[in-house]
C-alpha atoms as a PDB file:
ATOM      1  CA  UNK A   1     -12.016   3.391 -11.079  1.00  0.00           C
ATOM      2  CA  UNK A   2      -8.687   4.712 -11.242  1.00  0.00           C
ATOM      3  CA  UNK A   3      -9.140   6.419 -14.912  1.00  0.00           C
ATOM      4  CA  UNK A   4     -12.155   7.803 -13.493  1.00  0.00           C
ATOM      5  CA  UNK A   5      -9.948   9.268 -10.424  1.00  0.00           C
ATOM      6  CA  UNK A   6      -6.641   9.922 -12.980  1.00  0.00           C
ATOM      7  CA  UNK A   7      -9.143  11.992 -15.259  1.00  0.00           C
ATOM      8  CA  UNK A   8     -10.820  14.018 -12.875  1.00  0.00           C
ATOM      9  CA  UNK A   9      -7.727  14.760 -11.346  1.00  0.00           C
ATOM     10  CA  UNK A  10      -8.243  12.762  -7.958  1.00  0.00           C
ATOM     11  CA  UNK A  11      -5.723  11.635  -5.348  1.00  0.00           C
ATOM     12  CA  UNK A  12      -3.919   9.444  -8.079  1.00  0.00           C
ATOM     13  CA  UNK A  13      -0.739  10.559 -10.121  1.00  0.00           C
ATOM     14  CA  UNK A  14       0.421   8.265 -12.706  1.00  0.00           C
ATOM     15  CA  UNK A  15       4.011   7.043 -12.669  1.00  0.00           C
ATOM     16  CA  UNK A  16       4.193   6.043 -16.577  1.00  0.00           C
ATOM     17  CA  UNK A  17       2.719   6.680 -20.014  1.00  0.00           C
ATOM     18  CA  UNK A  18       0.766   3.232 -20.253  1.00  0.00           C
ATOM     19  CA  UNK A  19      -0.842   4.286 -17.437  1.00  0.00           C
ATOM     20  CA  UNK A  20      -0.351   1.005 -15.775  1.00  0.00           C
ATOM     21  CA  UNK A  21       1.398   2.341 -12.253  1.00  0.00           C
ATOM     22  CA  UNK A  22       0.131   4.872 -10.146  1.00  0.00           C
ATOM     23  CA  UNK A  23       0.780   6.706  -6.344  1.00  0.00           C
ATOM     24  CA  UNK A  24      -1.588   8.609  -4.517  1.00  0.00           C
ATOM     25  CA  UNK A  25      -0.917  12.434  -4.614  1.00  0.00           C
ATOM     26  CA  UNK A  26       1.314  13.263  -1.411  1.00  0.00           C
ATOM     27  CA  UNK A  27      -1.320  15.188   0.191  1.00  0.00           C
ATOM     28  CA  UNK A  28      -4.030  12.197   0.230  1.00  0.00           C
ATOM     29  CA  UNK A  29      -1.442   9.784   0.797  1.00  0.00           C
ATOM     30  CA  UNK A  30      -0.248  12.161   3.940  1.00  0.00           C
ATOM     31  CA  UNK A  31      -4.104  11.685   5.017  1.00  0.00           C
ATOM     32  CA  UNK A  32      -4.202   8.040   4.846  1.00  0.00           C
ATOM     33  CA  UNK A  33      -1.099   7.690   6.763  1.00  0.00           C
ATOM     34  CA  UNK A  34      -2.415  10.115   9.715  1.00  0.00           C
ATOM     35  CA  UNK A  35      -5.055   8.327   9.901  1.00  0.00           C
ATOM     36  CA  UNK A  36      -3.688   5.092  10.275  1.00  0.00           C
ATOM     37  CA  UNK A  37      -1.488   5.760  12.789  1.00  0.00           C
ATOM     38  CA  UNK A  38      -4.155   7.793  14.736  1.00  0.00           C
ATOM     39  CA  UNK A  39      -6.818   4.393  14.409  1.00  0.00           C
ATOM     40  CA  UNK A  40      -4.728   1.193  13.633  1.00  0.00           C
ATOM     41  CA  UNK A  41      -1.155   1.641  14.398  1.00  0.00           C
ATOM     42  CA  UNK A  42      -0.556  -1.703  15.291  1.00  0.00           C
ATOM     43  CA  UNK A  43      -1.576  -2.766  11.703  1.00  0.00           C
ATOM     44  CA  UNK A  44       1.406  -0.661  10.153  1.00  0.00           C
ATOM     45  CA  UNK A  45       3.871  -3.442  10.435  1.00  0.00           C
ATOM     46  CA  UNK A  46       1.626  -6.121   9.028  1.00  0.00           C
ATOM     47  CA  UNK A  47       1.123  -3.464   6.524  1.00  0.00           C
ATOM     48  CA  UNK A  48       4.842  -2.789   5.420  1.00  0.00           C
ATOM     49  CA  UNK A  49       5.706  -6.667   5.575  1.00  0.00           C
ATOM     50  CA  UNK A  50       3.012  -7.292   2.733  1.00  0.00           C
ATOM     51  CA  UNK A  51       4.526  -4.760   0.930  1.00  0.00           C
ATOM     52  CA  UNK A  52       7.857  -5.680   1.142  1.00  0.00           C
ATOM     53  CA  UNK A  53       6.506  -9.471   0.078  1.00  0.00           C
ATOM     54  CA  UNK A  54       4.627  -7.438  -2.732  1.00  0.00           C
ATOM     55  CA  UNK A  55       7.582  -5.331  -4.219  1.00  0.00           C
ATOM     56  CA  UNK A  56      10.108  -8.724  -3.915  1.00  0.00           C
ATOM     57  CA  UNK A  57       7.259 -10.237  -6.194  1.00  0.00           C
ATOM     58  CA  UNK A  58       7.686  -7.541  -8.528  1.00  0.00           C
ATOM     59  CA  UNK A  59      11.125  -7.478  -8.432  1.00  0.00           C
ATOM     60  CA  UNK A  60      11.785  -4.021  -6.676  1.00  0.00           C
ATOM     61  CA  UNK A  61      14.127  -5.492  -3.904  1.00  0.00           C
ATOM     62  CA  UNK A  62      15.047  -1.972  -2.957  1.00  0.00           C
ATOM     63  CA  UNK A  63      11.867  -0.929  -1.896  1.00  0.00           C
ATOM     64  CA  UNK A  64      11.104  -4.276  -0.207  1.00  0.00           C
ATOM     65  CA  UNK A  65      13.882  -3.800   2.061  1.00  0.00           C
ATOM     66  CA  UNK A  66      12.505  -0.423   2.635  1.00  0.00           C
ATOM     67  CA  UNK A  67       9.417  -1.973   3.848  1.00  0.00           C
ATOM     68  CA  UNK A  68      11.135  -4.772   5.453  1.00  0.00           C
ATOM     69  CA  UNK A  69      13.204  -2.326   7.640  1.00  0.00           C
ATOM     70  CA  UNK A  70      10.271  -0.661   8.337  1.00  0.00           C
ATOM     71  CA  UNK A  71       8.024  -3.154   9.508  1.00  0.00           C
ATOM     72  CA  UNK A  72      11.304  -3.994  11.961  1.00  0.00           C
ATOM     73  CA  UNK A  73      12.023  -7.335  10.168  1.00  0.00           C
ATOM     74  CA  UNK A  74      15.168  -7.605   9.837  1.00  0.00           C
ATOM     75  CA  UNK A  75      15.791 -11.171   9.273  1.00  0.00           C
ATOM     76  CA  UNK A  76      13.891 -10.466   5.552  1.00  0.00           C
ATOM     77  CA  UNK A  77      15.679  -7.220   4.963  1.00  0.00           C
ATOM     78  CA  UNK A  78      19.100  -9.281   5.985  1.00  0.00           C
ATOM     79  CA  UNK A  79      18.161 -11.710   2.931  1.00  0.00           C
ATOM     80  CA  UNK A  80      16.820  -9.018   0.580  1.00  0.00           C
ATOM     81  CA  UNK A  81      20.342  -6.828   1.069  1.00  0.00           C
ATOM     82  CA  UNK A  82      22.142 -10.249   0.726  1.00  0.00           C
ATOM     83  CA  UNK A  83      20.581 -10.921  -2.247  1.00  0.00           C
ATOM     84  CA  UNK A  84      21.530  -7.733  -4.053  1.00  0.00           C
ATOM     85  CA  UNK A  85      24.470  -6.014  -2.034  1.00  0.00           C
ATOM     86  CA  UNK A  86      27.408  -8.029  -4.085  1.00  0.00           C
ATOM     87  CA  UNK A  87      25.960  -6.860  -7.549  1.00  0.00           C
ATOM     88  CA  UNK A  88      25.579  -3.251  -6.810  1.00  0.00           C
ATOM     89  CA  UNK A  89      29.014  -3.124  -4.691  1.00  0.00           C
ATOM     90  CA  UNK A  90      30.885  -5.075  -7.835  1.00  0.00           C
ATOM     91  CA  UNK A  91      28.815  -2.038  -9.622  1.00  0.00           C
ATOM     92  CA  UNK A  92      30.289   0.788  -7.611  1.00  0.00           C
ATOM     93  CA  UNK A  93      26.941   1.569  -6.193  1.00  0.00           C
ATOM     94  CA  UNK A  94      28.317   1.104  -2.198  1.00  0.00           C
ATOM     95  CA  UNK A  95      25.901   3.469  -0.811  1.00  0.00           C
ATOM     96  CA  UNK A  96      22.580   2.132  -0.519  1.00  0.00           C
ATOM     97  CA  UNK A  97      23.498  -1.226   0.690  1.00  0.00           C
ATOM     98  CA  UNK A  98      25.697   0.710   3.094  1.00  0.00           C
ATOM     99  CA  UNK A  99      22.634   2.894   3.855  1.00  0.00           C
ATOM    100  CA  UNK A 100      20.787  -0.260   4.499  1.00  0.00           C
ATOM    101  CA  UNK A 101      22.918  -1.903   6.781  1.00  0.00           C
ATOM    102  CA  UNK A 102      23.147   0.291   8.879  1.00  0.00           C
ATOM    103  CA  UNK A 103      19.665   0.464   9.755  1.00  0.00           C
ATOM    104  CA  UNK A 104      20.278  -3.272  10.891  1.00  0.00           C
ATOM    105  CA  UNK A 105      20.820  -4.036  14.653  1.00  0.00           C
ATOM    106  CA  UNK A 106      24.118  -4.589  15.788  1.00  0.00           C
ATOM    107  CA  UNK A 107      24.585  -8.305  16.380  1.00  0.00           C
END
């Protein structure tokens, strides 16, 4: 399905040369979001916590705290940061853990 999509040049741009990761062209992906806010919004946090849980799989913490902050749970995106905010501070990379702290409540 998707090589069908890729090669007629719909909705799907791929992300590397073995053709194994993918994202929606911005437009269509625009027009999915719309709509789901205009028919299901209150599935959009279910939505971003299985992605976070999806991208921690894969071992892309910094887009499962993106999700996690998004879906408004904090507790995981506390954990996720933990888990990777000592190794990219010891790196001299202070700003996105900075960046995503501060999207954490005050306590």
């Amino acid at each position: 399905m998707l090589d069908h999509l890729q090669s007629a040049n719909l909705f799907v741009v791929p992300l590397d040369e073995g053709r194994k990761w993918f994202r929606y062209h911005h437009l269509f992906s625009d027009l999915l979001r719309d709509r789901l806010q205009k028919t299901q919004s209150d599935r959009i946090p279910t939505l971003h916590r299985r992605a976070s849980e999806w991208f921690a799989h894969q071992g892309l913490t910094s887009e499962a705290i993106h999700h996690a902050l998004a879906a408004r749970d904090f507790d995981r995106a506390a954990d996720l940061i933990e888990s990777v905010a000592v190794p990219l501070i010891s790196q001299g990379k202070i700003s996105a853990p900075q960046a995503w702290l501060e999207k954490l409540p005050s306590m």
